[in-house]
Protein backbone atom coordinates (compact mmCIF):
# COMPACT_ATOMS: atom_id res chain seq x y z
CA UNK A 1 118.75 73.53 103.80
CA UNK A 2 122.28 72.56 105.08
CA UNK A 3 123.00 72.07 101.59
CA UNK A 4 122.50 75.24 100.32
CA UNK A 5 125.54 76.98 98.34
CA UNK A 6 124.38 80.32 96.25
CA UNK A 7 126.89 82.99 95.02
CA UNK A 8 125.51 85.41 97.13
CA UNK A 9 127.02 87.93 95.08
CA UNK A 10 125.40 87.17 91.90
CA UNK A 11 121.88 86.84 93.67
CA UNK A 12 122.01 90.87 94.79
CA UNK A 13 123.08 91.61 91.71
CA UNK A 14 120.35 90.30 89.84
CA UNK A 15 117.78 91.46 92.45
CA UNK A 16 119.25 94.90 92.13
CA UNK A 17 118.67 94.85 88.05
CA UNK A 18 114.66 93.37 89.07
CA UNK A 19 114.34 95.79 91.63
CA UNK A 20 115.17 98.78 88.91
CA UNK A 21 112.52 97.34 86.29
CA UNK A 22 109.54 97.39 89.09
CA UNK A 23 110.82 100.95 89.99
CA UNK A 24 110.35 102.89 93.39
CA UNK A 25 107.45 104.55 95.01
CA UNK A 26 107.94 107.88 93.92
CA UNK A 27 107.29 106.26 90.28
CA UNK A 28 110.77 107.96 89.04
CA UNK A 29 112.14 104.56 87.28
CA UNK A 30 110.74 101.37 85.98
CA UNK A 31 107.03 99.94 85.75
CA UNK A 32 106.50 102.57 88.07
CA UNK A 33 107.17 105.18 86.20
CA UNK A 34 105.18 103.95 83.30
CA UNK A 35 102.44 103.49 85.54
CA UNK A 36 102.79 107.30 86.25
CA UNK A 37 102.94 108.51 82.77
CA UNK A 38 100.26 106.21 81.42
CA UNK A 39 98.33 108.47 84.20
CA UNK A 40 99.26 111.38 82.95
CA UNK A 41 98.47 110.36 78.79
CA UNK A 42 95.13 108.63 79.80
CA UNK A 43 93.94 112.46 82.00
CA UNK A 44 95.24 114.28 78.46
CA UNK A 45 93.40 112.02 76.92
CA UNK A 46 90.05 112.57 78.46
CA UNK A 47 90.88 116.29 78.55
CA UNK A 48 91.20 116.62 75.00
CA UNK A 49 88.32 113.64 74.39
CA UNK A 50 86.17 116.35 76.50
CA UNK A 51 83.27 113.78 76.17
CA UNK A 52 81.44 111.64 78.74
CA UNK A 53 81.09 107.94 77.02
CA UNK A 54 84.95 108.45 76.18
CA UNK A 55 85.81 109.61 79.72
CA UNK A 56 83.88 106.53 81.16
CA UNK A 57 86.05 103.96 78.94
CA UNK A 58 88.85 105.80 79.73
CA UNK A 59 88.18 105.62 83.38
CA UNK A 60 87.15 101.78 83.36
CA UNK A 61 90.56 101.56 81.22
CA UNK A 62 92.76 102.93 83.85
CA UNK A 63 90.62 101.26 86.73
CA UNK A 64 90.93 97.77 85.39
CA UNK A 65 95.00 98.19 83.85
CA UNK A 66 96.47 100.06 87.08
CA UNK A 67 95.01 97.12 89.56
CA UNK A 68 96.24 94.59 87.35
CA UNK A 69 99.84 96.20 86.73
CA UNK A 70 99.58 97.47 90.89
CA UNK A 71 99.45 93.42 91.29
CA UNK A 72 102.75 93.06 89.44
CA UNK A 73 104.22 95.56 91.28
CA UNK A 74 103.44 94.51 94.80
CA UNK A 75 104.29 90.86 94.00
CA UNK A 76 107.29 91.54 92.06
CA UNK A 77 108.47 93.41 94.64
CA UNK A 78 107.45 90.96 97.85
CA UNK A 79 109.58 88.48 95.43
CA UNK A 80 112.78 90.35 95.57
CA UNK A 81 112.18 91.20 99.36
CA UNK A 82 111.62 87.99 100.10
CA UNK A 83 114.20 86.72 97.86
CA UNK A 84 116.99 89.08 99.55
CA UNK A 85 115.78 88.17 103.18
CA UNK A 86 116.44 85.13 102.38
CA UNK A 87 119.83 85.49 100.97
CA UNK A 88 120.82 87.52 103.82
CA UNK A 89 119.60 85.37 106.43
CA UNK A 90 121.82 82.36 104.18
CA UNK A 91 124.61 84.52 104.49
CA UNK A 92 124.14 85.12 108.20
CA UNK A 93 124.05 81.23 108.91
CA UNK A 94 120.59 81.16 109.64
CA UNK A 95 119.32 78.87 107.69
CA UNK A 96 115.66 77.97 108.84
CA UNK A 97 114.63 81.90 108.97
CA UNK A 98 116.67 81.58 104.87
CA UNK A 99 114.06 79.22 104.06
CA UNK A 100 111.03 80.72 106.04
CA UNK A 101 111.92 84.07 104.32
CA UNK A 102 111.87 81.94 100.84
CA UNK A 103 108.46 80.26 101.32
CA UNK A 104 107.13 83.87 101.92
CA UNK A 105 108.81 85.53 99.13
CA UNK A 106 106.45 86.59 97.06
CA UNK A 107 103.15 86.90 99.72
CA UNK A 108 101.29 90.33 99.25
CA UNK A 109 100.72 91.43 103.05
C-alpha cells in the first residue's frame, strides 16, 4: 500500500460524474430518476390497459426490472462510497483503513 500514488483530484471527479448517473434518493437525477418515471409509465399503463392478465404482466414486469436495476443502484453506489473512503483515508495517510475501505467497496450492507 506504501506505494500507492493516485491523483486524488481526478478520482472525486470521476466519482462525482458516477455518482450523478446512479442519481439520489429522492429519484430527481440519474438511474434513479428513470426508475421513478418507468413507475409512473408502467401505473398509466395498467390504468389505461384497465385489464387483469395485462395488469399481472405488468406487475411481474416492474417486480422483476426494479429489483434487478435496485441491485445496480445499491452496488453502484457502495462502489463509489467505498471508492471515496478509500481515497480519503489515502489522502489522510492512513493507508491500511485506504485499503480496508477498498476491499469493501462495493459490499451491499
Amino acid at each position: 500500500m506504501s506505494a500507492w500514488n493516485i491523483q486524488t483530484g481526478e478520482v472525486f471527479g470521476v466519482l462525482s460524474g458516477v455518482s450523478g448517473h446512479i442519481g439520489d434518493e429522492e429519484g430527481s437525477q440519474g438511474l434513479t430518476s428513470h426508475l421513478n418515471s418507468m413507475e409512473t409509465h408502467l401505473n398509466e399503463a395498467n390504468s389505461a390497459a384497465n385489464s387483469d392478465p395485462i395488469g399481472v404482466a405488468l406487475s411481474e414486469f416492474a417486480e422483476h426490472y426494479f429489483d434487478e436495476v435496485g441491485g445496480m443502484v445499491e452496488k453502484s453506489a457502495s462502489a463509489v462510497g467505498g471508492a471515496s473512503d478509500a481515497t480519503l483515508h489515502y489522502v489522510n495517510g492512513n493507508l491500511q483503513m485506504a485499503a480496508d475501505a477498498q476491499a469493501n467497496a462495493g459490499e451491499i450492507a
